[in-house]
N, C-alpha and C. Protein backbone atom coordinates (compact mmCIF):
# COMPACT_ATOMS: atom_id res chain seq x y z
N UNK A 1 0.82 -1.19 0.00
CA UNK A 1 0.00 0.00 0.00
C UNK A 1 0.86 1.25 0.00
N UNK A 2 1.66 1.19 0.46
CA UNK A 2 2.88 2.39 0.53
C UNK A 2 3.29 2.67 -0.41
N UNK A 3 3.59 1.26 -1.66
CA UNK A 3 4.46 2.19 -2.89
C UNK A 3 3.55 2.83 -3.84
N UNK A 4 2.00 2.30 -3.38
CA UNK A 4 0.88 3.51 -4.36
C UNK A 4 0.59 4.85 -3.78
N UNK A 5 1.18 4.81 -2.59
CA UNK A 5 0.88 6.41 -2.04
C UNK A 5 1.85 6.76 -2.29
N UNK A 6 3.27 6.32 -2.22
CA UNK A 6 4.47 6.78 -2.84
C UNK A 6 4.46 7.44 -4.28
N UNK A 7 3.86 6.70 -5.00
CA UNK A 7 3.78 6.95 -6.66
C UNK A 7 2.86 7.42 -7.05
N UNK A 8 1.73 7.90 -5.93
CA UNK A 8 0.74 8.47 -6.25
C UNK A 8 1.31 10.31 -5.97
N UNK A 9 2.11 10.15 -5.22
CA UNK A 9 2.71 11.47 -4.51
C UNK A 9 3.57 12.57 -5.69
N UNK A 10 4.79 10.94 -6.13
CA UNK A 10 5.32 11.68 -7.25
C UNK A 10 4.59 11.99 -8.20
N UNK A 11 3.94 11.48 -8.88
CA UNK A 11 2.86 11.66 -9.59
C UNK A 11 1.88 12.98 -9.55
N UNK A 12 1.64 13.29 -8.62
CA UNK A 12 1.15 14.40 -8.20
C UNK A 12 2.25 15.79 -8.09
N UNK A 13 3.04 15.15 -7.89
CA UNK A 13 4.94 16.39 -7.68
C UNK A 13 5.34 16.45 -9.09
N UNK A 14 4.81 15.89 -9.83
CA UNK A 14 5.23 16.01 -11.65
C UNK A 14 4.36 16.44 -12.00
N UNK A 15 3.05 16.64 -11.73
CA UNK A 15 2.13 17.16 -12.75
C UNK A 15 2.02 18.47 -12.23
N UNK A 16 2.51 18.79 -10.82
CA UNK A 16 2.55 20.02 -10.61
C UNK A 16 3.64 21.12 -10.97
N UNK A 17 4.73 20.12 -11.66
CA UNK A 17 5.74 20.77 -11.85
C UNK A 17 5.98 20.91 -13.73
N UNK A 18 5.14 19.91 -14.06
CA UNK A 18 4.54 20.27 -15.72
C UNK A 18 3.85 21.25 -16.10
N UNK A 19 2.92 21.10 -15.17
CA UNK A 19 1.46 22.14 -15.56
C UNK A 19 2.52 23.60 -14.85
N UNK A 20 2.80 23.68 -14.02
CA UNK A 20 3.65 25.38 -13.66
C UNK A 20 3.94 25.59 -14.95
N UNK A 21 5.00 25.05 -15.30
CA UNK A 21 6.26 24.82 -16.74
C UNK A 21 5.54 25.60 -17.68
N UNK A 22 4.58 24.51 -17.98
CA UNK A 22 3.84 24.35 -19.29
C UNK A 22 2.88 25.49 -19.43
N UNK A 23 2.36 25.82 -18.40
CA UNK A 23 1.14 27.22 -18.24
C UNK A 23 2.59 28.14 -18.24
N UNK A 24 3.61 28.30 -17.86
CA UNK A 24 4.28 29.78 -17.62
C UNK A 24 4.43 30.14 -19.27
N UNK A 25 4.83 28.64 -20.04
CA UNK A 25 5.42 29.18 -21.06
C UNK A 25 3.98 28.94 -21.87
N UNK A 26 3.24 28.57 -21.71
CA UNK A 26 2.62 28.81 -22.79
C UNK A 26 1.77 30.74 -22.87
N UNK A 27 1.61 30.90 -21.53
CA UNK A 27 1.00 32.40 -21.15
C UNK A 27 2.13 33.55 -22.18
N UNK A 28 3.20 33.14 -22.37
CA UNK A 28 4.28 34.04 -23.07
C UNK A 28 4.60 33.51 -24.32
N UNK A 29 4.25 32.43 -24.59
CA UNK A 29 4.07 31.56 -26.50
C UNK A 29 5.99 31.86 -26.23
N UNK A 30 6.53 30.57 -24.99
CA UNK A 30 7.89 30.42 -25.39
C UNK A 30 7.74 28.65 -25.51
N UNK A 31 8.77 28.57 -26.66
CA UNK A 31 8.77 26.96 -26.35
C UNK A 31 9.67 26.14 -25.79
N UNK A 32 9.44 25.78 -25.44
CA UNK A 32 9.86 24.39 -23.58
C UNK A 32 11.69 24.08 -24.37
N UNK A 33 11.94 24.34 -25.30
CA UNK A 33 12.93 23.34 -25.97
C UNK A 33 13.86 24.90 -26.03
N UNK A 34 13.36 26.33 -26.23
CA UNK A 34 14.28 27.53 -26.21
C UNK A 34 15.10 27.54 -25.08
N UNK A 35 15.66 28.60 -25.31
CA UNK A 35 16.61 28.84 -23.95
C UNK A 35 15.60 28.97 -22.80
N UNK A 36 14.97 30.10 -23.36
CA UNK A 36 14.20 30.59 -22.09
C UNK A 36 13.36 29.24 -21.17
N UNK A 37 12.65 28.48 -22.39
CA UNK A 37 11.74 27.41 -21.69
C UNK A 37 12.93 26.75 -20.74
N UNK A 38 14.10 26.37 -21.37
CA UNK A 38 14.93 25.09 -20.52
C UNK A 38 15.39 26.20 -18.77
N UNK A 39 15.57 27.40 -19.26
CA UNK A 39 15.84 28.16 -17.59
C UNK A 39 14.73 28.38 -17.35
N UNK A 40 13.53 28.15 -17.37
CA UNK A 40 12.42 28.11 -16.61
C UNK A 40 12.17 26.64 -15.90
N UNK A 41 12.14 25.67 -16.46
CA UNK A 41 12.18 24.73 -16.04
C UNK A 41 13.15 24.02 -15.19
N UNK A 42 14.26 24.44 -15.42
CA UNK A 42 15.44 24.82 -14.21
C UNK A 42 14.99 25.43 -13.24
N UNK A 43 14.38 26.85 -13.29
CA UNK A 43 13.63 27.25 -12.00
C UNK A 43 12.70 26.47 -11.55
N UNK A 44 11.72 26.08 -12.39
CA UNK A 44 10.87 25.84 -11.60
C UNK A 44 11.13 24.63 -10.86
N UNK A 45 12.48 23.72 -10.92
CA UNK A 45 12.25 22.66 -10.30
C UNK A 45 13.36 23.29 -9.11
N UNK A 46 14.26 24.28 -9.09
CA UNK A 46 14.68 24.98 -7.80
C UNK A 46 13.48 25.26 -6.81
N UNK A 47 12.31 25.77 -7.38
CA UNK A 47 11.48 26.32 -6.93
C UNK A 47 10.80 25.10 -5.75
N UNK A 48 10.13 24.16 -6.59
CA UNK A 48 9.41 23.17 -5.92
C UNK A 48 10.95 22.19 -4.61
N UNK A 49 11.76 22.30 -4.74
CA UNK A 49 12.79 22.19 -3.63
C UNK A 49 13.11 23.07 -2.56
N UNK A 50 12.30 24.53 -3.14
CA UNK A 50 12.31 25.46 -2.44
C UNK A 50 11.12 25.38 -1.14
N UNK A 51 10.07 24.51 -1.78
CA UNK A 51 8.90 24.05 -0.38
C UNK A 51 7.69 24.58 -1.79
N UNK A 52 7.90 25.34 -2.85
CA UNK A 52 6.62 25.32 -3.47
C UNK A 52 5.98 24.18 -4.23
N UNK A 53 5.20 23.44 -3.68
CA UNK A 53 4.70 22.51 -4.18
C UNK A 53 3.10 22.57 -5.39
N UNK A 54 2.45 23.10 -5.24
CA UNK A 54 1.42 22.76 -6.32
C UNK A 54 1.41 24.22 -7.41
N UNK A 55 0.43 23.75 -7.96
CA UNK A 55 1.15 24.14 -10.04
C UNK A 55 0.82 25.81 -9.23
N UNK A 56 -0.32 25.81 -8.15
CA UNK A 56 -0.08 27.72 -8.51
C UNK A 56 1.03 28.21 -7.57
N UNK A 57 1.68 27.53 -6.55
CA UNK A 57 2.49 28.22 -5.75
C UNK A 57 3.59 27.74 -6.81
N UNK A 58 3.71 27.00 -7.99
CA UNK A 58 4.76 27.50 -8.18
C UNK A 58 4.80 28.24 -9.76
N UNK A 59 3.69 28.33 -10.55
CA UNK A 59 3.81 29.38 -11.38
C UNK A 59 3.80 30.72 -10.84
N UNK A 60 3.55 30.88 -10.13
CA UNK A 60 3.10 32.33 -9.01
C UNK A 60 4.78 32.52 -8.88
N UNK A 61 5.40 31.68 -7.96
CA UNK A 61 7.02 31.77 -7.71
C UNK A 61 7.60 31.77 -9.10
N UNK A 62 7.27 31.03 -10.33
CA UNK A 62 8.38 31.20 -11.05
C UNK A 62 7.74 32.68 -12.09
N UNK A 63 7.02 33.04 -12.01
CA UNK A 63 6.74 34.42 -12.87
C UNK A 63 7.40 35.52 -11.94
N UNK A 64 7.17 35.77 -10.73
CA UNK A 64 7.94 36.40 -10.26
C UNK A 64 9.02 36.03 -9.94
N UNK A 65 10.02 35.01 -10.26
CA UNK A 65 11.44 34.75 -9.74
C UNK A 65 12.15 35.87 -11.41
N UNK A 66 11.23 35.24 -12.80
CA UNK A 66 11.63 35.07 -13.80
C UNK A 66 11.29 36.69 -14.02
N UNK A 67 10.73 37.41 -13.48
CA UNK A 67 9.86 38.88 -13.99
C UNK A 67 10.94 39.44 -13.15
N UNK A 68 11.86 39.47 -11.98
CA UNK A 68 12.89 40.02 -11.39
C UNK A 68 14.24 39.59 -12.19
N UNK A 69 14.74 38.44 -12.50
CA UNK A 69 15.99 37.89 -13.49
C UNK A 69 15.81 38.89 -14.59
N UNK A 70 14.66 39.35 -15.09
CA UNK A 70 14.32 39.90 -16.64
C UNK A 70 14.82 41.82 -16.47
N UNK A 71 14.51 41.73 -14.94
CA UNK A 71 14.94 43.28 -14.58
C UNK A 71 16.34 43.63 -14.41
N UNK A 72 16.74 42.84 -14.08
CA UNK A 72 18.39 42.77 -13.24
C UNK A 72 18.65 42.93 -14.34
N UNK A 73 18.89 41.53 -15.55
CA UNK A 73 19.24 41.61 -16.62
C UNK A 73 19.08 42.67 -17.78
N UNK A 74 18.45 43.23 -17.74
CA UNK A 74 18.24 44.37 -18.66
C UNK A 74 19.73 45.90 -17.84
């Protein structure tokens, strides 16, 4: 019974970390395979190690991690 709550968990820790991904870049029409998509997805999986776990705490964290990187950088 443990390794289906186990795999039900990750399971749930990937789709939250797809759907962030996948909603950030699709809201800005970047694709997952550009630069930008692959350092987003780099963030966002800093992010969810960071304690943000579901898709809105961490599109929420990675638009604003990524909307401050975009300022600095300029």
């Amino acid at each position: 019974m443990s390794q289906s709550v186990t795999s039900a968990g990750v399971f749930e820790d990937v789709e939250a970390l797809s759907g962030a991904l996948l909603s950030w870049c699709a809201e800005r029409s970047i694709r997952l395979r550009s630069q930008e998509g692959v350092s987003a997805a780099g963030a966002v999986i800093e992010l969810f190690f960071a304690g943000y776990t579901t898709q809105d705490e961490l599109l929420g964290a990675l638009s604003d991690r990524l909307s401050r990187e975009a300022i600095f950088a300029s």
